[in-house]
Protein backbone atom coordinates (compact mmCIF):
# COMPACT_ATOMS: atom_id res chain seq x y z
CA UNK A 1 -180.83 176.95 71.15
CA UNK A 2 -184.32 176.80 69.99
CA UNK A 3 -184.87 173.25 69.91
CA UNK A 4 -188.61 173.02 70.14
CA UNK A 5 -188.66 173.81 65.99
CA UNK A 6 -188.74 171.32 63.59
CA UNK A 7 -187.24 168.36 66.07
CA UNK A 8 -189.77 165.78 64.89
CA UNK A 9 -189.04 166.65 61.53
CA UNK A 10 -184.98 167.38 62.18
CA UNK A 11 -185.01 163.27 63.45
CA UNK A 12 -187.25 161.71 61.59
CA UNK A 13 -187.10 163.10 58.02
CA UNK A 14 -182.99 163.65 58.69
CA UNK A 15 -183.13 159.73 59.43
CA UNK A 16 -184.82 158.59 56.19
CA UNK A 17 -183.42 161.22 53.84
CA UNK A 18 -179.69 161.38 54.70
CA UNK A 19 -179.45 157.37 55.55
CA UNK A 20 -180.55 157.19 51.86
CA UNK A 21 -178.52 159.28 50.53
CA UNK A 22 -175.26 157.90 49.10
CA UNK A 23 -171.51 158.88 48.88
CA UNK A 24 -169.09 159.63 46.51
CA UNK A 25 -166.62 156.80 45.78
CA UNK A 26 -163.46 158.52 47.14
CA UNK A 27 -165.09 158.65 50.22
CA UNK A 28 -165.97 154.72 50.07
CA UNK A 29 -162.32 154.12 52.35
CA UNK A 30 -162.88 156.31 54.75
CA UNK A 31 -162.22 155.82 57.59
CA UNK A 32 -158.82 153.28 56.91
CA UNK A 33 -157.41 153.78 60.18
CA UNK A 34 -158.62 155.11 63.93
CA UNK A 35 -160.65 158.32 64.32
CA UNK A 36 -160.56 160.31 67.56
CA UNK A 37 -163.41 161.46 69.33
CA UNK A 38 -162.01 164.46 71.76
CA UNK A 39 -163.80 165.18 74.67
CA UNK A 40 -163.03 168.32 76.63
CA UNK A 41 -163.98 166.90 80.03
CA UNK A 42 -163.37 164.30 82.64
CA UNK A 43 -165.05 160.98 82.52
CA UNK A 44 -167.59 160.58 84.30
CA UNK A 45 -169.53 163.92 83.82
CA UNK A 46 -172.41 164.54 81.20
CA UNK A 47 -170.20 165.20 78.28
CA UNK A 48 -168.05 161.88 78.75
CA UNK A 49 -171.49 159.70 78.86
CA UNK A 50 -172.87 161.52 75.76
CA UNK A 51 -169.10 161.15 73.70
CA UNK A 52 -168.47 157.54 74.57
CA UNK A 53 -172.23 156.85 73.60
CA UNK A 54 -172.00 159.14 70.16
CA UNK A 55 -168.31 156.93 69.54
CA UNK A 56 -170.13 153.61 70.40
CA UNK A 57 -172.53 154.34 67.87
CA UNK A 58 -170.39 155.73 65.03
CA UNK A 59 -168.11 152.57 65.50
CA UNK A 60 -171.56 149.98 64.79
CA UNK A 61 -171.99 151.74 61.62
CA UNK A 62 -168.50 153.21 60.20
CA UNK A 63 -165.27 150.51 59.37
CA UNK A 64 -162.60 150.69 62.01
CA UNK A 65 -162.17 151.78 65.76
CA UNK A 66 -163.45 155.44 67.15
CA UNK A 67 -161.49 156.05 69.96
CA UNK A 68 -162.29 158.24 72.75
CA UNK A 69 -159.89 160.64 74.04
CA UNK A 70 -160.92 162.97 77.60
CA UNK A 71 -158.40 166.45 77.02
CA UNK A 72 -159.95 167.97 79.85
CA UNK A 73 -159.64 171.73 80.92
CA UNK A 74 -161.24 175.38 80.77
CA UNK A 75 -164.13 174.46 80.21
CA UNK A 76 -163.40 172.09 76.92
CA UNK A 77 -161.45 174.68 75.33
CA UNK A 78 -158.34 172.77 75.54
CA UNK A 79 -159.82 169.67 73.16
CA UNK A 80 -161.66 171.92 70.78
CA UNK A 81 -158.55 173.77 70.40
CA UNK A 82 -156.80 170.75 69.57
CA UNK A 83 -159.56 169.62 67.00
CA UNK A 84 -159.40 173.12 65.44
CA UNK A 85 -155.51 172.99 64.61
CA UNK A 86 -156.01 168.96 63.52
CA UNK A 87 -155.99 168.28 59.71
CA UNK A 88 -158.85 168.29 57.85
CA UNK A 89 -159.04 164.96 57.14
CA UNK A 90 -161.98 163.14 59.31
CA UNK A 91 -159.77 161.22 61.38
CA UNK A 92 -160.01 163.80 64.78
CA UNK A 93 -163.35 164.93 65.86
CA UNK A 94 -164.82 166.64 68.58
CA UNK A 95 -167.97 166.44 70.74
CA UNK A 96 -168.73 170.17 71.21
CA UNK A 97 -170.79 170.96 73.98
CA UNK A 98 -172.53 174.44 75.04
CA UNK A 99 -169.60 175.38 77.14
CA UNK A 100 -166.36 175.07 74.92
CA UNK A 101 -168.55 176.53 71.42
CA UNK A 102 -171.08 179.23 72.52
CA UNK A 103 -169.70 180.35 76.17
CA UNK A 104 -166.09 180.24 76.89
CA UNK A 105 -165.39 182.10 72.97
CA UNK A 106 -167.65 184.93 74.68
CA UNK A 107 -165.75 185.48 77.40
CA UNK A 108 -162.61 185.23 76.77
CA UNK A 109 -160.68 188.44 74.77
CA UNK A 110 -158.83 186.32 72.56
CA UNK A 111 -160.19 182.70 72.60
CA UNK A 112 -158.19 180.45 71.10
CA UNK A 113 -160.20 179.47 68.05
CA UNK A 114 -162.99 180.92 66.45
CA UNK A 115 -166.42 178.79 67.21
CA UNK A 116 -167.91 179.29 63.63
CA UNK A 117 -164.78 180.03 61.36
CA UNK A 118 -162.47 177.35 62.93
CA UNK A 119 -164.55 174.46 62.76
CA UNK A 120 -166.85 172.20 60.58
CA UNK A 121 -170.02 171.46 62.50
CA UNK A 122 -171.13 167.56 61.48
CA UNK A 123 -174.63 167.25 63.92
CA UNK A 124 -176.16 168.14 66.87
CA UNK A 125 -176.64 164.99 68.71
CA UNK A 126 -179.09 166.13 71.53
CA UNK A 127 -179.69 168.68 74.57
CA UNK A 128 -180.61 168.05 78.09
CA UNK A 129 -181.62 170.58 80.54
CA UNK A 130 -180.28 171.23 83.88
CA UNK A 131 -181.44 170.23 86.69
CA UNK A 132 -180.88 172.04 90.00
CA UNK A 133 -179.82 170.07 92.65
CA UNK A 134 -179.30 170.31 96.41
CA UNK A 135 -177.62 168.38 99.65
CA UNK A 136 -180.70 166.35 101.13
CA UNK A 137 -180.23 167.93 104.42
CA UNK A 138 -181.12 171.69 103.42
CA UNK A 139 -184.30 172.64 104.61
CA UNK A 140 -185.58 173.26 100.93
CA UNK A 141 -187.94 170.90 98.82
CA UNK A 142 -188.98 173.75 95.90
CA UNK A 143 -187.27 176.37 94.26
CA UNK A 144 -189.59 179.03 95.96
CA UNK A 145 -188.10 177.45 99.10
CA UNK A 146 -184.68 177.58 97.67
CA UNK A 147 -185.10 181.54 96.57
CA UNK A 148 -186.64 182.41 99.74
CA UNK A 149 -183.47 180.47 101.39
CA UNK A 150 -181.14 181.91 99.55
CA UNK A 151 -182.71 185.50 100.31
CA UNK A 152 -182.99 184.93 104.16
CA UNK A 153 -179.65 183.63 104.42
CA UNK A 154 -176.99 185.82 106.76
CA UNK A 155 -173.92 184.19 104.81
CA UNK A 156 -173.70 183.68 100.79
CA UNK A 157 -175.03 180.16 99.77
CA UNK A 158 -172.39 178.37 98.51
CA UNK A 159 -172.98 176.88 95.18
CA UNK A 160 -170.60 174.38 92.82
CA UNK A 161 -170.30 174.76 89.32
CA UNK A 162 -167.94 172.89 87.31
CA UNK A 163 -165.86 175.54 86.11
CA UNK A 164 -165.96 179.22 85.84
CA UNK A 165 -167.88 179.57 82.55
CA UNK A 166 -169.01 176.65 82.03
CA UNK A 167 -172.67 176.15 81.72
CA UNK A 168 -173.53 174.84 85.28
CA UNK A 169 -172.02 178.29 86.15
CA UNK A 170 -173.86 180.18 83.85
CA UNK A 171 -177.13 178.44 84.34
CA UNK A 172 -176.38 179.75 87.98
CA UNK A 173 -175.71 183.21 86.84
CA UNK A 174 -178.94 183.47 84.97
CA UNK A 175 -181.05 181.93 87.71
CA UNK A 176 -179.68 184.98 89.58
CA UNK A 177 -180.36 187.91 87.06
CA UNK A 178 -184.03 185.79 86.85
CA UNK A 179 -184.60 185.66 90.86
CA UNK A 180 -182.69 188.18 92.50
CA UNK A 181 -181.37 185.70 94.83
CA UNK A 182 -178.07 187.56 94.34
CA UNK A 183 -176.85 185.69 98.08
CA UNK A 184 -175.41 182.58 95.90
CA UNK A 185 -172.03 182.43 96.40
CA UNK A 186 -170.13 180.44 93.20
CA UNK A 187 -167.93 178.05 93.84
CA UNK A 188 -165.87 176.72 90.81
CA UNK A 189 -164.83 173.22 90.55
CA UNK A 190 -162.45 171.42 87.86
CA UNK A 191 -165.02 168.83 87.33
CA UNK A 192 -168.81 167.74 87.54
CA UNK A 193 -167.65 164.81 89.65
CA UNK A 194 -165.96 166.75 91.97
CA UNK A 195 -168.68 169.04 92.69
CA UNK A 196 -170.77 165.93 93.00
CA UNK A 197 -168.64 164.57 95.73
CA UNK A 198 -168.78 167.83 97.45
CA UNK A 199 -172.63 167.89 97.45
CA UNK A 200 -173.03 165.33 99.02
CA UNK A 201 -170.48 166.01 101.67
CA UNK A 202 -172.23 169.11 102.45
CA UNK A 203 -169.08 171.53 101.65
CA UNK A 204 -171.51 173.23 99.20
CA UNK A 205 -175.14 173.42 99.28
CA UNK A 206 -176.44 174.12 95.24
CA UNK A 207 -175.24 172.95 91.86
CA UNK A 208 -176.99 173.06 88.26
CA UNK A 209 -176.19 170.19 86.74
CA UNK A 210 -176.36 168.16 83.83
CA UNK A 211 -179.23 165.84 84.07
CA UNK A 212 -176.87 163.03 83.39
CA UNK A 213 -174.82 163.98 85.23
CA UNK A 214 -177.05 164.16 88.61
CA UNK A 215 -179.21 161.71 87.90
CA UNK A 216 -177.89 158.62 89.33
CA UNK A 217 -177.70 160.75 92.28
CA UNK A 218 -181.01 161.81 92.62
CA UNK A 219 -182.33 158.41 92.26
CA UNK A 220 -180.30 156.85 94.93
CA UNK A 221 -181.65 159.79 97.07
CA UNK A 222 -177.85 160.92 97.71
CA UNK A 223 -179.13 164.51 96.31
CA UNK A 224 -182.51 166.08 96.37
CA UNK A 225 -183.60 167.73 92.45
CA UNK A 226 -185.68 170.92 92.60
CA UNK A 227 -186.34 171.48 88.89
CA UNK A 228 -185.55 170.84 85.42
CA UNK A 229 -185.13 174.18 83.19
CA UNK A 230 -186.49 172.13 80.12
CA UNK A 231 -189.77 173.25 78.31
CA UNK A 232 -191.23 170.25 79.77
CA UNK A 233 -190.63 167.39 82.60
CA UNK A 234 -188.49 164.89 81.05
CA UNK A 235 -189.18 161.73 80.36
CA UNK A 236 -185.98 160.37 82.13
CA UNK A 237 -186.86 161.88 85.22
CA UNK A 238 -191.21 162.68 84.78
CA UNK A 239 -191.50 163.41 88.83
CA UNK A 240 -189.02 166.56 88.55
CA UNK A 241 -190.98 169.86 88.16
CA UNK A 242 -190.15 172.06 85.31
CA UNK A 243 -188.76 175.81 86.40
CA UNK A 244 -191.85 176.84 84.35
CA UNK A 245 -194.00 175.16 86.81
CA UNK A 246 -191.98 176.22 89.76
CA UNK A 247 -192.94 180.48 88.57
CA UNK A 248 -189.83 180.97 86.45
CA UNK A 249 -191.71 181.34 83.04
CA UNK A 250 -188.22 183.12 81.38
CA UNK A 251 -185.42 180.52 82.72
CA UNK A 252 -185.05 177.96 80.27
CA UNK A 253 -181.27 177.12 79.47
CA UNK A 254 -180.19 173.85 78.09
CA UNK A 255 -176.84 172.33 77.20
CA UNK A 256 -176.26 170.64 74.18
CA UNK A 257 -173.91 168.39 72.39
CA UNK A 258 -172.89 168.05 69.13
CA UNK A 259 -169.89 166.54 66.84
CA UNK A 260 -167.63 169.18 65.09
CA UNK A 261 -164.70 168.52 63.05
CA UNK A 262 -160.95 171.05 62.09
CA UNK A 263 -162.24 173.47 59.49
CA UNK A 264 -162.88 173.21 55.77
CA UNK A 265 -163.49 169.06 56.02
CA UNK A 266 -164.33 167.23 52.66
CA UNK A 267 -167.88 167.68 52.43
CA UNK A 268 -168.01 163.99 50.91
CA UNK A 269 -166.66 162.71 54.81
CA UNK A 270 -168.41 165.19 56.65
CA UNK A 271 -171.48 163.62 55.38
CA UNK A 272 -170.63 160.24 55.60
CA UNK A 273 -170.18 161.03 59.44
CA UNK A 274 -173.12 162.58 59.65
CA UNK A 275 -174.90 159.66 57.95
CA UNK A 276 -173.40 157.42 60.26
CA UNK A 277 -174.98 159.24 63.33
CA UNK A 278 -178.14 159.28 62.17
CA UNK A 279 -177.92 155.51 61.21
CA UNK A 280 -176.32 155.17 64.73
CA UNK A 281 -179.40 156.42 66.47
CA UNK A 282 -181.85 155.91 63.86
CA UNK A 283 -184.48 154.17 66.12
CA UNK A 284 -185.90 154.07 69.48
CA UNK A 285 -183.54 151.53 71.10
CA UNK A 286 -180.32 152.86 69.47
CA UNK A 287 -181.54 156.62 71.20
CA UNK A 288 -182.66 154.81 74.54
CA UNK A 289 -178.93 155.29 75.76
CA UNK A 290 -179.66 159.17 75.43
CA UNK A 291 -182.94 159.69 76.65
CA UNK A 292 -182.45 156.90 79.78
CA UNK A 293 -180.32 159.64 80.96
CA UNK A 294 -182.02 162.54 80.10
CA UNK A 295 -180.95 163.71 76.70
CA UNK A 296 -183.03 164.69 73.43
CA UNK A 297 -181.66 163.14 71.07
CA UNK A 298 -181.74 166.16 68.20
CA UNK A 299 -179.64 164.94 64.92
CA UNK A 300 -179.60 168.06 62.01
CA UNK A 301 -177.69 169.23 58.84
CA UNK A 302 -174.64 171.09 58.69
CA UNK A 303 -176.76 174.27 57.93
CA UNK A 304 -179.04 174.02 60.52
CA UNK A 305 -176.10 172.66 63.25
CA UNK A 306 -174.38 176.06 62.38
CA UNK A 307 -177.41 177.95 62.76
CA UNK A 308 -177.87 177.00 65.95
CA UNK A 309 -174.51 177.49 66.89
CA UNK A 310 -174.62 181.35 65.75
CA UNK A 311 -178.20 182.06 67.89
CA UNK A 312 -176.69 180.03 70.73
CA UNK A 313 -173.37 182.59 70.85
CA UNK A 314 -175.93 185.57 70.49
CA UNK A 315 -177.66 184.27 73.44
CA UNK A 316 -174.74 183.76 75.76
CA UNK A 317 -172.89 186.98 74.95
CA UNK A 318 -175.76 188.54 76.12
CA UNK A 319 -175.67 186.40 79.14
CA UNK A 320 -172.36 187.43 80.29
CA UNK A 321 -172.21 191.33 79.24
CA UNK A 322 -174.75 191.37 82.14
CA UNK A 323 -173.17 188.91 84.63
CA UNK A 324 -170.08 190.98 84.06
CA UNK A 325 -167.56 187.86 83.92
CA UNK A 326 -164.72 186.96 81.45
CA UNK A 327 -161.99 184.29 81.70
CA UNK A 328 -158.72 186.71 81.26
C-alpha cells in the first residue's frame, strides 16, 4: 500500500470529522451483547499485539466486552474465512492483515473467500515494516554483508518465515528477485514465535519479521536487525538503517492491519465502529501502544480502506506470478 499519501490528513482530519459525526438512532444499541475480534494468528506474534490493542481500544469507547479470539492457520485464512460466512450484524469482526487479504487470495486457485466481494472493510489501523533479522553469531552486521554472505555461501542459507505465503515469506521472496541472492533457502514455520525461538537457537540463520514482532528481541540483543524496509527509520527503533540506505532503493514492503467485517454490514454500525477506532486512538498516548512497537498508526474511510486493499492485491499478484509459488 501507498501509505505515504494523505496519512497526516487520513489521521488527523478522519479524527475530527468522523468523531463528530453522529449515528442514526437504530444504531444507538449497538453493540447489546459481546463482539468478536478474530485474529488469524497465534498470540504472541505481530498480529496478536496489534488485535488485542485495536479490541482494548474499541472496548474504552463502545458499550460491552470485545473479545479476542486467535483462529490461527494458513496464513489467517482460516479466521477471515470464518468472519466472511458470519452474519452481517457487527457482532464478529476481523483484524485483516497483509497476509490473509492481499497474499494468500493470490495464490491460492480457489481461495476460500473473495478479499473485496466477501467482506466489509471498517479501517486500516496502521502498517509496520519489516525488519530483517539475523542470529548474533553470523558473521554479518549489514545487508551488503548479508548479500555477499548469502552469495559466497557453499550450502543454501536457511531462512524462517512464518508460513508459506505469508508476508515474512514474501518479503523474503522479493528481497531475492531485488538482490539475486537466490542461495536463501526458505524455511516455513507455523508461527512468528516459533521461528523466533529457532533464531535464536541457531537452527536458521535469516527471518523478515514484523517489527513487533522482533523487536523485543533485538533490544535484548538476543537477535541482531539489519534493516527496516520502511520509507524511513522508525521511530520505535531510530538506530535501524532503512533498506533504502543499505542500496536497495526498490524494496520497500510493509504489512498492514486493518479491521474488516462479513459482507454487506449496516452502514449505520460499520460507522459507528469505525468512529470508535478513531476515538480509540484519537491522540498521541492512545496511539503510543502502536508506534512503541513499531506501527503507523493509519486510520481511513471505507472507500479509501478498500482502495488500498485493491492496489495492495495488484501488487502481490505480481509478486508471486514471478516467485512462481501458490498454496494448492
Amino acid at each position: 500500500m501507498n501509505h505515504r499519501i494523505n496519512r497526516r490528513q487520513a489521521v488527523l482530519g478522519g479524527l475530527s470529522c468522523l468523531a463528530a459525526a453522529g449515528l442514526p438512532a437504530h444504531a444507538a444499541t449497538y453493540p447489546e451483547r459481546p463482539v468478536r475480534l478474530l485474529i488469524g494468528f497465534t498470540p504472541a506474534g505481530g498480529a496478536d499485539f496489534v488485535g488485542r490493542l485495536v479490541a482494548q481500544r474499541l472496548g474504552q469507547v463502545l458499550p460491552g466486552n470485545i473479545i479476542v479470539e486467535n483462529k490461527a492457520g494458513a496464513n489467517g485464512t482460516i479466521a477471515a474465512a470464518d468472519v466472511a460466512r458470519s452474519p452481517a450484524d457487527g457482532y464478529t469482526l476481523l483484524l485483516g492483515v497483509t497476509a490473509s487479504q492481499s497474499i494468500s487470495p493470490v495464490l491460492m486457485s480457489k481461495p476460500p473467500y473473495d478479499p473485496l466481494r466477501d467482506f466489509t472493510p471498517i479501517s486500516l489501523v496502521g502498517f509496520t515494516p519489516l525488519v530483517l533479522v539475523v542470529n548474533p553469531k553470523l558473521p554479518v552486521k549489514s545487508v551488503s554483508e548479508f548479500i555477499a554472505y548469502a552469495k559466497a555461501s557453499k550450502e543454501p542459507v536457511p531462512y524462517g518465515s512464518a508460513g508459506v505465503g505469508n508476508i515474512t515469506h514474501m518479503a523474503a521472496e522479493l528481497f531475492v528477485q531485488t538482490t539475486g541472492a537466490t542461495q536463501l533457502r526458505h524455511i516455513p514455520y507455523k508461527g512468528s514465535g516459533q521461528v523466533i525461538t529457532d533464531l535464536i537457537g541457531g537452527q536458521v540463520q535469516a527471518y523478515f519479521d514484523t517489527l513487533p514482532s522482533s523487536l523485543p528481541f533485538i533490544q535484548s540483543g538476543q537477535l541482531r536487525a539489519l534493516a527496516v524496509t520502511g520509507q524511513s527509520r522508525s521511530p520505535a527503533a531510530p538506530d535501524i538503517p532503512t533498506m533504502q540506505e543499505a542500496g536497495l532503493a526498490d524494496y520497500s514492503p510493509t504489512t498492514w492491519f486493518g479491521v474488516l467485517a462479513p459482507p454487506k454490514l449496516d452502514s449505520t454500525i460499520a460507522k459507528q465502529i469505525q468512529v470508535a477506532l478513531q476515538q480509540g486512538f484519537s491522540d498521541a498516548d492512545s496511539r503510543k501502544g502502536l508506534t512503541m512497537r513499531g506501527v503507523e498508526p493509519v486510520l481511513n474511510s471505507t472507500a479509501q480502506f478498500r482502495a488500498d486493499l485493491e492496489a495492495d492485491l495488484g501488487r502481490w499478484r505480481e509478486v508471486t506470478r514471478k516467485a512462481g509459488i501458490t498454496l494448492d
